[in-house]
Protein backbone atom coordinates (compact mmCIF):
# COMPACT_ATOMS: atom_id res chain seq x y z
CA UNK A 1 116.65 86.87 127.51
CA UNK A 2 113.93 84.68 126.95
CA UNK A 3 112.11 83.51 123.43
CA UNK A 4 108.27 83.19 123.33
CA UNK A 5 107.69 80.41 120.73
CA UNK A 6 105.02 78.71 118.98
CA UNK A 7 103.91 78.38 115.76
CA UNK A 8 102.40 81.16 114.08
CA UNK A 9 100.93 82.03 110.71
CA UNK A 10 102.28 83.81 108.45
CA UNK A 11 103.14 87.26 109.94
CA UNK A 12 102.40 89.15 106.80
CA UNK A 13 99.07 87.73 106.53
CA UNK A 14 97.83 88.41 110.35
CA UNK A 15 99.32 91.95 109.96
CA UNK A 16 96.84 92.25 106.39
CA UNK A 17 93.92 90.71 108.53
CA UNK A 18 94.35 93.20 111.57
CA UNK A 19 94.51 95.99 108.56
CA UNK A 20 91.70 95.05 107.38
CA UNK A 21 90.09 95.32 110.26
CA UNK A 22 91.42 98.59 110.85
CA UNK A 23 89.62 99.92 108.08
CA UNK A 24 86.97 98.29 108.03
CA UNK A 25 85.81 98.36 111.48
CA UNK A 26 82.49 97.21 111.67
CA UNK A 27 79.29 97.10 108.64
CA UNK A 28 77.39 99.99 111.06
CA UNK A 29 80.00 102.36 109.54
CA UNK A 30 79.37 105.18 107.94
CA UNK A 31 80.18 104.58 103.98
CA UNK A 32 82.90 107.42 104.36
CA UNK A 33 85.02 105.88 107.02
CA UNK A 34 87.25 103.29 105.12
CA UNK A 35 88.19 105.87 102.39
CA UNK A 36 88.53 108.97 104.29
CA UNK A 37 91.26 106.83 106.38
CA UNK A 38 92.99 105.57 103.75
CA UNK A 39 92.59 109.51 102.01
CA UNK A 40 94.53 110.67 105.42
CA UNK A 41 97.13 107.92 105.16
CA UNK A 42 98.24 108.78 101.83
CA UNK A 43 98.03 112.90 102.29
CA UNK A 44 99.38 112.85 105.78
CA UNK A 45 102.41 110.42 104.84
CA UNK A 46 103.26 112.25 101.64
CA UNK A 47 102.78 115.88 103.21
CA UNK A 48 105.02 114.94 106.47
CA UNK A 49 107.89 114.56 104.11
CA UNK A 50 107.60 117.47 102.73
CA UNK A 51 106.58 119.78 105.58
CA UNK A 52 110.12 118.43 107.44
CA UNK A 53 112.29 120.24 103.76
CA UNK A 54 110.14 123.07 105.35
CA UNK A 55 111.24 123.26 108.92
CA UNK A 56 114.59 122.32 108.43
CA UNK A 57 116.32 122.93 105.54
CA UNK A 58 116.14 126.69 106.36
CA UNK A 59 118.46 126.29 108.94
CA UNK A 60 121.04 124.48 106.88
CA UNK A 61 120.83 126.95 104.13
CA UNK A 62 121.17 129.66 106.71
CA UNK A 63 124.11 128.20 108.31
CA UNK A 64 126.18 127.79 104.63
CA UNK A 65 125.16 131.48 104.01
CA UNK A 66 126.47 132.70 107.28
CA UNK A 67 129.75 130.52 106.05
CA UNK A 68 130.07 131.58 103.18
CA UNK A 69 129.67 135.69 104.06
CA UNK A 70 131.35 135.32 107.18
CA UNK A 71 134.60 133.22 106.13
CA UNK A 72 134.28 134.30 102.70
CA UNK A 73 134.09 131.10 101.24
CA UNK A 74 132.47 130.91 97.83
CA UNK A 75 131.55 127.50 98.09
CA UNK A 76 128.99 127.65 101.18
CA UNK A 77 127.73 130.36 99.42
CA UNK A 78 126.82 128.45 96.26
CA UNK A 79 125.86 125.82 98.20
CA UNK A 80 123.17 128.04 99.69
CA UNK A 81 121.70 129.33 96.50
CA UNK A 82 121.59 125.66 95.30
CA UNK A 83 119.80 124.75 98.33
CA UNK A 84 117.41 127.41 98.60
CA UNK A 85 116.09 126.70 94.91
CA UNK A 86 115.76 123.16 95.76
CA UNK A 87 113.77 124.32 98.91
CA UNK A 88 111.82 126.47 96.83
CA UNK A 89 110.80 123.22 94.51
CA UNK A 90 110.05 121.28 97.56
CA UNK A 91 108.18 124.16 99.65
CA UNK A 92 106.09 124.54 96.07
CA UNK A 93 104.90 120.64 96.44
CA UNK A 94 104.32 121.13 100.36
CA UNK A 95 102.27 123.47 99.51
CA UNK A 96 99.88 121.54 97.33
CA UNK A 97 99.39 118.96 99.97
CA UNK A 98 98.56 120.91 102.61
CA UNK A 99 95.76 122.89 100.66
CA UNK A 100 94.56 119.53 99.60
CA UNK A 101 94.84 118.48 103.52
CA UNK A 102 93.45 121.82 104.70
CA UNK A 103 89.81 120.99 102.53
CA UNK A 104 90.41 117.30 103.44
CA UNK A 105 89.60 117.88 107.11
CA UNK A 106 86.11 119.23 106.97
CA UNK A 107 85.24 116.75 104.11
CA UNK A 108 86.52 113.17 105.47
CA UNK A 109 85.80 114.02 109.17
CA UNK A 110 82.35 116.55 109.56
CA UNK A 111 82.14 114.56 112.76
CA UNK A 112 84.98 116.68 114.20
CA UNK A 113 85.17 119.56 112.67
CA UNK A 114 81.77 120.31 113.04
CA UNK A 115 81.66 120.47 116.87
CA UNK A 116 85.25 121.60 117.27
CA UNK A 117 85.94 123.82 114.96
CA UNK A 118 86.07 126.61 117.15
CA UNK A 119 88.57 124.75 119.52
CA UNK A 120 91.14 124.17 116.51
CA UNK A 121 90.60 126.90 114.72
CA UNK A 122 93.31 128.92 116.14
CA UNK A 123 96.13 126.65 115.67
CA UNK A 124 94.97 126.33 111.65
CA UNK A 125 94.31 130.24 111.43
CA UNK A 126 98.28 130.53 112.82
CA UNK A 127 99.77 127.89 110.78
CA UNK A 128 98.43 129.42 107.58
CA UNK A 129 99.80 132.80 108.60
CA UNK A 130 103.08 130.90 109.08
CA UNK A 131 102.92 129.35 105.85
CA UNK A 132 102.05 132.61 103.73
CA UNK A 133 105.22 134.12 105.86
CA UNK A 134 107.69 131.60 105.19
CA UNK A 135 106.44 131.47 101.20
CA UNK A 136 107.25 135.23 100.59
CA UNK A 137 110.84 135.09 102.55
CA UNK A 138 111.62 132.39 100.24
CA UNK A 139 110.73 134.62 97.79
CA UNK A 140 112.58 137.44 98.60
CA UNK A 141 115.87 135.05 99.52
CA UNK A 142 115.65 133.82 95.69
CA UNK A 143 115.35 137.34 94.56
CA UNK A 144 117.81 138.94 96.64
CA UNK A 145 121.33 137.16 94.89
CA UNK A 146 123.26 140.35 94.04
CA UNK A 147 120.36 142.82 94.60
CA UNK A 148 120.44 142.87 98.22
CA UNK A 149 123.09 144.06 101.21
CA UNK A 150 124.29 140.65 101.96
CA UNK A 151 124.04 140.60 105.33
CA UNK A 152 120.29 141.74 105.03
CA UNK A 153 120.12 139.35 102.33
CA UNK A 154 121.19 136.68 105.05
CA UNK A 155 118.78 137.96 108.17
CA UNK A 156 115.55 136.82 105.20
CA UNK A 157 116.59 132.78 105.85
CA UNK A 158 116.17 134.15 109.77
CA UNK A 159 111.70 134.26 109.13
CA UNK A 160 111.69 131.66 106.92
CA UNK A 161 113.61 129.28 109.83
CA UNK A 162 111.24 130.73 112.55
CA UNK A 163 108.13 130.56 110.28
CA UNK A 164 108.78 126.84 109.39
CA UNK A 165 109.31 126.75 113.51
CA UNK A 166 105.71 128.38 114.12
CA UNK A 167 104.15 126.11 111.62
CA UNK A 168 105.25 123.09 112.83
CA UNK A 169 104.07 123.82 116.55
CA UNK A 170 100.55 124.97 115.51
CA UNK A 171 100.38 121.43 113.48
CA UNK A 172 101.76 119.45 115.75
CA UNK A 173 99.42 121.29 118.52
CA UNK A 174 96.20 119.69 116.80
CA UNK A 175 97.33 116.19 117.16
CA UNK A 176 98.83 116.74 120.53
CA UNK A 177 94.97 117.70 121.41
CA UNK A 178 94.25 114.25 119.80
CA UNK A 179 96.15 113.05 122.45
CA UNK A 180 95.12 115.17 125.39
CA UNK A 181 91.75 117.19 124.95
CA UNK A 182 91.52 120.69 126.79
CA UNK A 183 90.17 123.76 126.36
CA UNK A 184 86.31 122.69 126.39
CA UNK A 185 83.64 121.13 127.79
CA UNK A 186 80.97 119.18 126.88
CA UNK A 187 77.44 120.07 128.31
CA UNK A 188 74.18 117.86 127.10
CA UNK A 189 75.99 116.66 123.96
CA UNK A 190 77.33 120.46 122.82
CA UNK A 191 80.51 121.32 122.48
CA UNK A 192 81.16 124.89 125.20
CA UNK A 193 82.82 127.02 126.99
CA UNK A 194 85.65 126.89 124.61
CA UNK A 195 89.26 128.15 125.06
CA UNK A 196 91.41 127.82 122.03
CA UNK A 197 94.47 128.82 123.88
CA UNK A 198 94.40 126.17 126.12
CA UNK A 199 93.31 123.64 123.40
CA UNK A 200 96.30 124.67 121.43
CA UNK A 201 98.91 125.08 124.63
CA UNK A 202 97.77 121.23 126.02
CA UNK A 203 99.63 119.10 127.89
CA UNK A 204 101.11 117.01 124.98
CA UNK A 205 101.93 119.76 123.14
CA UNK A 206 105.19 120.84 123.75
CA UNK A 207 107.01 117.32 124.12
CA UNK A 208 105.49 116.02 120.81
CA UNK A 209 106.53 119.59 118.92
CA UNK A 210 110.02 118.86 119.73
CA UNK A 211 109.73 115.30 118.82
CA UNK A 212 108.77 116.05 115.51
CA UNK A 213 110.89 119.25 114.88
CA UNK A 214 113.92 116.95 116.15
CA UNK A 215 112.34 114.02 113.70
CA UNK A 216 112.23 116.80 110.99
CA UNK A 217 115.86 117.45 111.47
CA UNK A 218 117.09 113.57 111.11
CA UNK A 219 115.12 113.52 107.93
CA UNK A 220 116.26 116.11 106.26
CA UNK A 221 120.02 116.06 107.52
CA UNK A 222 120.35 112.72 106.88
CA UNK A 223 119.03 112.81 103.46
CA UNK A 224 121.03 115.80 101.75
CA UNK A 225 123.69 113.94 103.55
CA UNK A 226 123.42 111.62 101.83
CA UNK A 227 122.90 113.04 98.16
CA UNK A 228 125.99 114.53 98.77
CA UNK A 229 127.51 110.83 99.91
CA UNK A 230 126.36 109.11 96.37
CA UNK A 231 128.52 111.98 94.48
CA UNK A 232 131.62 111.11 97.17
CA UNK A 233 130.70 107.54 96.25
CA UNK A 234 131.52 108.51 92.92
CA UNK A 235 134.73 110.17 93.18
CA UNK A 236 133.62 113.63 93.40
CA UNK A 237 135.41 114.49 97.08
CA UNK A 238 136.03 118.36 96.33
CA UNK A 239 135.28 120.95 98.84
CA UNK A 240 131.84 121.05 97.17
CA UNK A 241 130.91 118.00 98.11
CA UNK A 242 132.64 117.19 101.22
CA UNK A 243 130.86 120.73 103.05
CA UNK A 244 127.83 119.74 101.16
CA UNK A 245 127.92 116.06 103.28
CA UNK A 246 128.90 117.60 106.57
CA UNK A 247 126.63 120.73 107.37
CA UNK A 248 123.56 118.49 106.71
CA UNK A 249 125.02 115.72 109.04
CA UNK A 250 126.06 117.70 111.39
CA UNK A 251 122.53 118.74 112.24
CA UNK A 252 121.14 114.88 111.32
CA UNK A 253 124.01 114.35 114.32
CA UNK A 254 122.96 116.61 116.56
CA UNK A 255 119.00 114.92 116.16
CA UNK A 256 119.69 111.69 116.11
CA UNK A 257 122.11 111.86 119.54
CA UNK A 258 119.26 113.57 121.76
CA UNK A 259 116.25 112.23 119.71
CA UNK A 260 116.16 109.19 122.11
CA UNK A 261 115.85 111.54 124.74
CA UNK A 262 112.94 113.15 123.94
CA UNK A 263 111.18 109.74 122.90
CA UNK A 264 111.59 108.95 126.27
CA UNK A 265 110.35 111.89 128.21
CA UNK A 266 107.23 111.98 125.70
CA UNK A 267 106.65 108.07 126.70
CA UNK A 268 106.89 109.30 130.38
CA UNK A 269 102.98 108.73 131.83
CA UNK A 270 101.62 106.99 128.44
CA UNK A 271 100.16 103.87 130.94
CA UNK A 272 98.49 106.65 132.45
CA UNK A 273 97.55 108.75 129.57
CA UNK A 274 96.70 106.18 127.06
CA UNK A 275 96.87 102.90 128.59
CA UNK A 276 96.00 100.43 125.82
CA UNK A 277 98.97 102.59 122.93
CA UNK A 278 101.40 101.57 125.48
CA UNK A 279 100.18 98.11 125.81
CA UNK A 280 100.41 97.78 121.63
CA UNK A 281 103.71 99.29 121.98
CA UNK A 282 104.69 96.75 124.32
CA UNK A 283 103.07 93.87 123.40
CA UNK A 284 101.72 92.93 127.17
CA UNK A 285 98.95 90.68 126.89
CA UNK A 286 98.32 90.82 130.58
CA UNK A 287 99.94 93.06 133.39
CA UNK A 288 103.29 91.75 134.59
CA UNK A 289 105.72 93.45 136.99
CA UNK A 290 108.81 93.22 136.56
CA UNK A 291 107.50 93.81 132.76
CA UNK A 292 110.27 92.48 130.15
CA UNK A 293 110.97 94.43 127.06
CA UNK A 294 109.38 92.60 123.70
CA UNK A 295 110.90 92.85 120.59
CA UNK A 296 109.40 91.81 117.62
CA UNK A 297 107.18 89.38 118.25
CA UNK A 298 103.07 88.94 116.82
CA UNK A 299 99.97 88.31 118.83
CA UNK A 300 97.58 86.03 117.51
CA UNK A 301 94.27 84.88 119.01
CA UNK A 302 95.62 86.37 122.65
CA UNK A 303 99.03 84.55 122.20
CA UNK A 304 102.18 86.28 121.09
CA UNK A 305 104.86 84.16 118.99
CA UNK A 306 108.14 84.78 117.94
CA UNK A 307 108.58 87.66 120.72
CA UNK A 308 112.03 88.05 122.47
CA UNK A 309 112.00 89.37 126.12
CA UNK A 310 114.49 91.09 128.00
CA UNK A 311 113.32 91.20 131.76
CA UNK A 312 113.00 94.32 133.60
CA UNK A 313 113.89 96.58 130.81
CA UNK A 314 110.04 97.27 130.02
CA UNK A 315 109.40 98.50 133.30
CA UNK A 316 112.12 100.58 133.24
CA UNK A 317 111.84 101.95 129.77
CA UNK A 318 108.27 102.53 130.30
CA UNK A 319 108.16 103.33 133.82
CA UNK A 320 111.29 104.22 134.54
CA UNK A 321 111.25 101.21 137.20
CA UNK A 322 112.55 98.18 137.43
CA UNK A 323 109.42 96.68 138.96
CA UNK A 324 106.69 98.85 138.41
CA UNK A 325 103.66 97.09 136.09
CA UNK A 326 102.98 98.09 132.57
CA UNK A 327 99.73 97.73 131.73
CA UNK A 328 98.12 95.08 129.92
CA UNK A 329 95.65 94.20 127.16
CA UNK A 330 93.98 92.44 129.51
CA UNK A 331 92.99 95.49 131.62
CA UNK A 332 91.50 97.24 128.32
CA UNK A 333 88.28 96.55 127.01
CA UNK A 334 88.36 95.26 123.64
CA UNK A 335 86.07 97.40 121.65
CA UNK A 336 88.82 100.31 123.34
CA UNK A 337 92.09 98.40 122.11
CA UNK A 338 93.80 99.50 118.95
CA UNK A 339 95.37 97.08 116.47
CA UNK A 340 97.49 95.64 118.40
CA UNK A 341 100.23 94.13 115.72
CA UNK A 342 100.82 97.58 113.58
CA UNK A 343 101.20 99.61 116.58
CA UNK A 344 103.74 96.98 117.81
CA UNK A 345 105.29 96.65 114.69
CA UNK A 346 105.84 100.65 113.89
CA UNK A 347 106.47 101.65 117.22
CA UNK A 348 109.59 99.03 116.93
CA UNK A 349 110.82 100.33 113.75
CA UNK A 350 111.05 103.31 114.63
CA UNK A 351 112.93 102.73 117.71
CA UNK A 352 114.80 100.55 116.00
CA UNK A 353 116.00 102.64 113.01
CA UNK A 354 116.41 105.87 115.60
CA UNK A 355 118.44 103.43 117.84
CA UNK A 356 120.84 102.49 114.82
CA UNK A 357 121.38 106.25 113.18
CA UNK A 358 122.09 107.52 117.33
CA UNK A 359 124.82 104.66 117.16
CA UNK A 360 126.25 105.31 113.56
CA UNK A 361 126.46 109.04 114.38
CA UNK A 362 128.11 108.34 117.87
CA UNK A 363 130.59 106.00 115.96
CA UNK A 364 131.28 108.67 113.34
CA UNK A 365 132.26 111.04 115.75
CA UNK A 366 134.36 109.39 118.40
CA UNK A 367 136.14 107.97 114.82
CA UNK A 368 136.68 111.95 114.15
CA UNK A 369 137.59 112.69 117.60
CA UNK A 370 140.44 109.82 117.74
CA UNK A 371 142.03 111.18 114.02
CA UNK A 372 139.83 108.93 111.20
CA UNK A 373 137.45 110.14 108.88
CA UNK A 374 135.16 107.31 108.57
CA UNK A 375 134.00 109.29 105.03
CA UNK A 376 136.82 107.90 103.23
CA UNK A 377 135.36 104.27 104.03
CA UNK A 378 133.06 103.29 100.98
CA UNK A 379 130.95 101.38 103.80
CA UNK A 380 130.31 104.40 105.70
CA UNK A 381 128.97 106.46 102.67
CA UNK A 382 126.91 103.64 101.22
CA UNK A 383 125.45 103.76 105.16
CA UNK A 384 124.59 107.46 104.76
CA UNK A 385 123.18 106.90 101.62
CA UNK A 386 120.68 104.42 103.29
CA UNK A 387 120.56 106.15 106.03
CA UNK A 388 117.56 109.20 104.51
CA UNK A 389 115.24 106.49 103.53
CA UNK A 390 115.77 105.23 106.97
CA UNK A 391 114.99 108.00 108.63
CA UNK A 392 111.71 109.00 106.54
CA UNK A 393 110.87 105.35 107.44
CA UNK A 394 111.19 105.93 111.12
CA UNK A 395 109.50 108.61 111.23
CA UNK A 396 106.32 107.58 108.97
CA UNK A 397 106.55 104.51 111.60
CA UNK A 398 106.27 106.68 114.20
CA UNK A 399 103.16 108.87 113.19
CA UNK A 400 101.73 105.17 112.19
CA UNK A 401 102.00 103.82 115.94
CA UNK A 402 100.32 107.62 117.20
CA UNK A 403 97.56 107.44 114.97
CA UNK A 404 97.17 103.53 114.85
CA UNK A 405 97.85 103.23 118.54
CA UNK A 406 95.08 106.40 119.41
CA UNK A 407 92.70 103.89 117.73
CA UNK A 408 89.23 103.79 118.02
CA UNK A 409 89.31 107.48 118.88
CA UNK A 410 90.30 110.18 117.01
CA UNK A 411 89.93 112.54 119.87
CA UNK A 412 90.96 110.30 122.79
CA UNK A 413 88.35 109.82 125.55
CA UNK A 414 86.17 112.14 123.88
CA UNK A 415 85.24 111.09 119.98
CA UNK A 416 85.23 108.13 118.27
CA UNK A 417 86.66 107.58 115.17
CA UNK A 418 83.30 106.41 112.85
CA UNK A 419 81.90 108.64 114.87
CA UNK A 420 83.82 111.68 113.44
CA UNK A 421 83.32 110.06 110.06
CA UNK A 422 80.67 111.28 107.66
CA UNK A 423 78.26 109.05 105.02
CA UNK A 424 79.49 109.66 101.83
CA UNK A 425 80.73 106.85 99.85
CA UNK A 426 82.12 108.42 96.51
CA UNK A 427 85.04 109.32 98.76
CA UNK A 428 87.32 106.90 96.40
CA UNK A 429 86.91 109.57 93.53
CA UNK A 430 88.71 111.86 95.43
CA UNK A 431 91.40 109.40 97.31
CA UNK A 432 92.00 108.13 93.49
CA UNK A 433 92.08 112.38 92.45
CA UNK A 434 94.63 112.52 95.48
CA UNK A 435 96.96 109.80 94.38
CA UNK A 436 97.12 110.48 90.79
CA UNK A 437 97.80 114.29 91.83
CA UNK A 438 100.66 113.21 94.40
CA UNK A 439 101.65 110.55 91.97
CA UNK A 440 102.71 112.70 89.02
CA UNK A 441 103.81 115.76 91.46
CA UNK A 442 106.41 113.32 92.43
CA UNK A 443 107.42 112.46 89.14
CA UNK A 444 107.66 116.00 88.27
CA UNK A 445 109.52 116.98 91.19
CA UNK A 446 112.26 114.51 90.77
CA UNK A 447 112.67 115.16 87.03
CA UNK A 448 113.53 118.87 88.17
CA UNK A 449 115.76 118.31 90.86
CA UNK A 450 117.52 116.02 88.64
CA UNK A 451 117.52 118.36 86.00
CA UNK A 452 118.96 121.39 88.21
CA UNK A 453 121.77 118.71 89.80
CA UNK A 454 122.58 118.22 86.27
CA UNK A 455 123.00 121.37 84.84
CA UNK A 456 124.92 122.52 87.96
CA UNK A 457 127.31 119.67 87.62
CA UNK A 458 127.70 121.12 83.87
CA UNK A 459 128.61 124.35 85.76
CA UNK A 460 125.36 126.06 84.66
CA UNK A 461 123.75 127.93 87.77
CA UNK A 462 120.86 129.54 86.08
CA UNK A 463 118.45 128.03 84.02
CA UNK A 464 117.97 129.73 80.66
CA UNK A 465 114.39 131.21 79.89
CA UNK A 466 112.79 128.89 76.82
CA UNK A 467 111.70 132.44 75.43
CA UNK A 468 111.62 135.90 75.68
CA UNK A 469 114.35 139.16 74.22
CA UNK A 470 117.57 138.75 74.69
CA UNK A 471 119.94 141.62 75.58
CA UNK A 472 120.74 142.62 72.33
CA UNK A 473 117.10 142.53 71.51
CA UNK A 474 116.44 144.68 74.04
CA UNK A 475 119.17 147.43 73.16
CA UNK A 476 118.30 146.98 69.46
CA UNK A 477 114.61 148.10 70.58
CA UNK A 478 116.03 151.04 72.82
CA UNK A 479 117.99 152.56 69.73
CA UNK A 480 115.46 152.51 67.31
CA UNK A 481 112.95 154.10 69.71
């Protein structure tokens, strides 16, 4: 290894400058640029988290259902119900987010969705069929407790687990055409001969979907894991608890080992696809081959301080070589490179937080496999406490260096990103309208999850209606009639 000194500024305050300049990109600008941005961050970063409770936790509460029928145990069972009312809670919020996203689109960015609206519309038409789908099986699930056959009663988690599935893909298709625009061509400025099939089915597409479906699984795993971890913490190590930790981790497990993986594959090509993201991601001023691996690290004025290289091992991650060139800044025009420090910066973190959870989960289970359950370590369970916010960390990182490292284009190659902007600067009414709105929905949503974890610790399963007749009421009424 080799260290890359000198004597920066304060990293903080370059990272807030190159922000800045982010955002602010230029006076020529339309007026709606900076806020419709920062509108995105905020919706997009709050709505991810929420859309993952959607993909996955089906599966987990389809899994304890099929336990509890199947090996008659009463505990997955209640575990089930508990989860699929906390889904419903969560799916509720999801679903506010994404209608505000859905109007958000055509508002902050006429630029696109004017000419291409008929190349994305199919991915947006299938993803709200998907939601609508997935809303009514939760509905019937909830219902269905003792007035359904239960093993028809299980096959309803079966549509809401594909529909979450379906949704995902059709999302995650719209940003993989970002990344690789098909499906049209562009004749004297117009947007033609347009094929929404093979807009949606790109080349990005599938690779990215699993990515984030995989992402969506570390999330969610890891954090009901670790709910389940702070009551073990606290002496509570019944059967309740202890199945409670290890479905969810068992699929956080199953992510985290092969989530590398995929990473890897989707990085396959990027110096060929997007030259100047893998140059932020790698921190390669100018072309080198063999190119080392750089972590951490800050580039200032065409310098980069504080970096640590490990030769070869950039060429090799990137290109799977060990001599093969990665790309430099220095081959990108600068009014074409992104900001270089953020897209450094989050592409690290989250290879550095998926990096740690593969190892912890790797550790966890050779411990199992040689006789020792590392959950009776308080260590270990204060790790998978930590280890939720962790993952919601990697992954915002990640969708920060896509977006951040796509930079100045919002449709790569094709559409810039003031371009796709429109002029209209009382945008900060509605990005203040947005975070108030997300602001108390939070609030609200972890008062009632912490009300129903309550009342179920009490032993009370059903929440009792504020009004309304009671039984007696009601037989009272029958009589006299």
């Amino acid at each position: 290894m080799r260290a890359v000194h000198g004597g920066p500024p304060e990293i903080g305050h370059v990272m807030l400058q190159e922000l800045e300049l982010l955002l602010l990109a230029g006076g020529s600008d339309p007026a709606g640029l900076l806020p419709a941005r920062q509108q995105m961050a905020l919706s997009l970063g709050w709505h991810i988290i929420l859309a993952c409770f959607g993909v996955a936790f089906p599966a987990m509460i389809l899994v304890a259902h099929w336990r509890g029928l199947y090996r008659d145990d009463p505990v997955a069972l209640r575990l089930a119900q508990r989860w699929a009312k906390a889904s419903a809670v969560l799916f509720a919020l999801g679903a506010v987010s994404g209608t505000v996203l859905s109007f958000e689109m055509g508002l902050l960015w006429p630029g696109l969705m004017g000419p291409f609206g008929d190349v994305l519309g199919l991915p947006f038409a299938l993803e709200g069929l998907a939601f609508f789908i997935e809303a009514i099986f939760i509905g019937i699930y909830l219902y269905g407790w003792g007035r359904m056959p239960p093993r028809l009663h299980l096959l309803t988690v079966v549509p809401m687990t594909i529909a979450g599935i379906v949704g995902t893909f059709c999302v995650i298709s719209v940003n993989a055409w970002m990344n690789a625009p098909a499906g049209f061509d562009i004749v004297d400025g117009e947007v033609v001969n347009v094929d929404p099939w093979a807009a949606m089915f790109n080349d990005l597409v599938f690779m990215q979907f699993l990515h984030m479906w995989v992402a969506a699984y570390m999330v969610v795993g890891f954090t009901v894991a670790g709910v389940y971890a702070v009551g073990m913490l606290k002496g509570r190590r019944d059967d309740h608890h202890r199945l409670g930790f290890t479905i969810p981790f068992g699929f956080a497990s199953v992510a985290a080992a092969i989530q590398p993986f995929i990473g890897h594959l989707l990085g396959g090509n990027l110096g060929d696809r997007q030259p100047a993201k893998l140059a932020a991601f790698e921190l390669a001023t100018t072309t080198e081959s063999p190119a080392p691996l750089r972590l951490g690290g800050i580039l200032i004025n065409g310098k980069v301080y504080g970096a640590i290289d490990i030769p070869y091992l950039g060429s090799l991650i990137a290109q799977n070589s060990l001599t093969e060139a990665v790309p430099g800044l220095d081959t990108i025009p600068l009014e074409d490179q992104p900001p270089v420090n953020i897209t450094h910066w989050a592409f690290q973190i989250m290879v550095g937080i998926g990096t740690l959870l593969f190892v912890a989960v790797v550790v966890h289970w050779v411990a199992r496999w040689r006789g020792r359950d590392l959950t009776q370590r308080r260590w270990f369970l204060r790790f998978c406490v930590a280890s939720g916010p962790l993952a919601v960390i990697a992954l915002e990182a990640g969708w920060i260096a896509t977006e951040v490292g796509r930079q100045p284009w919002v449709v790569y190659g094709v559409l810039r990103t003031p371009d796709a902007a429109g002029d209209y600067p009382h945008l900060w009414i509605l990005l203040a309208a947005t975070a108030l709105l997300y602001t108390g929905l939070t609030i609200g949503a972890a008062l009632v999850l912490r009300s129903m974890a309550r009342r179920w610790r009490e032993g009370d399963e059903d929440l009792p209606s504020p009004y309304g007749p009671t039984v007696g009421d009601q037989d009272t009424q029958g009589d006299s009639a």
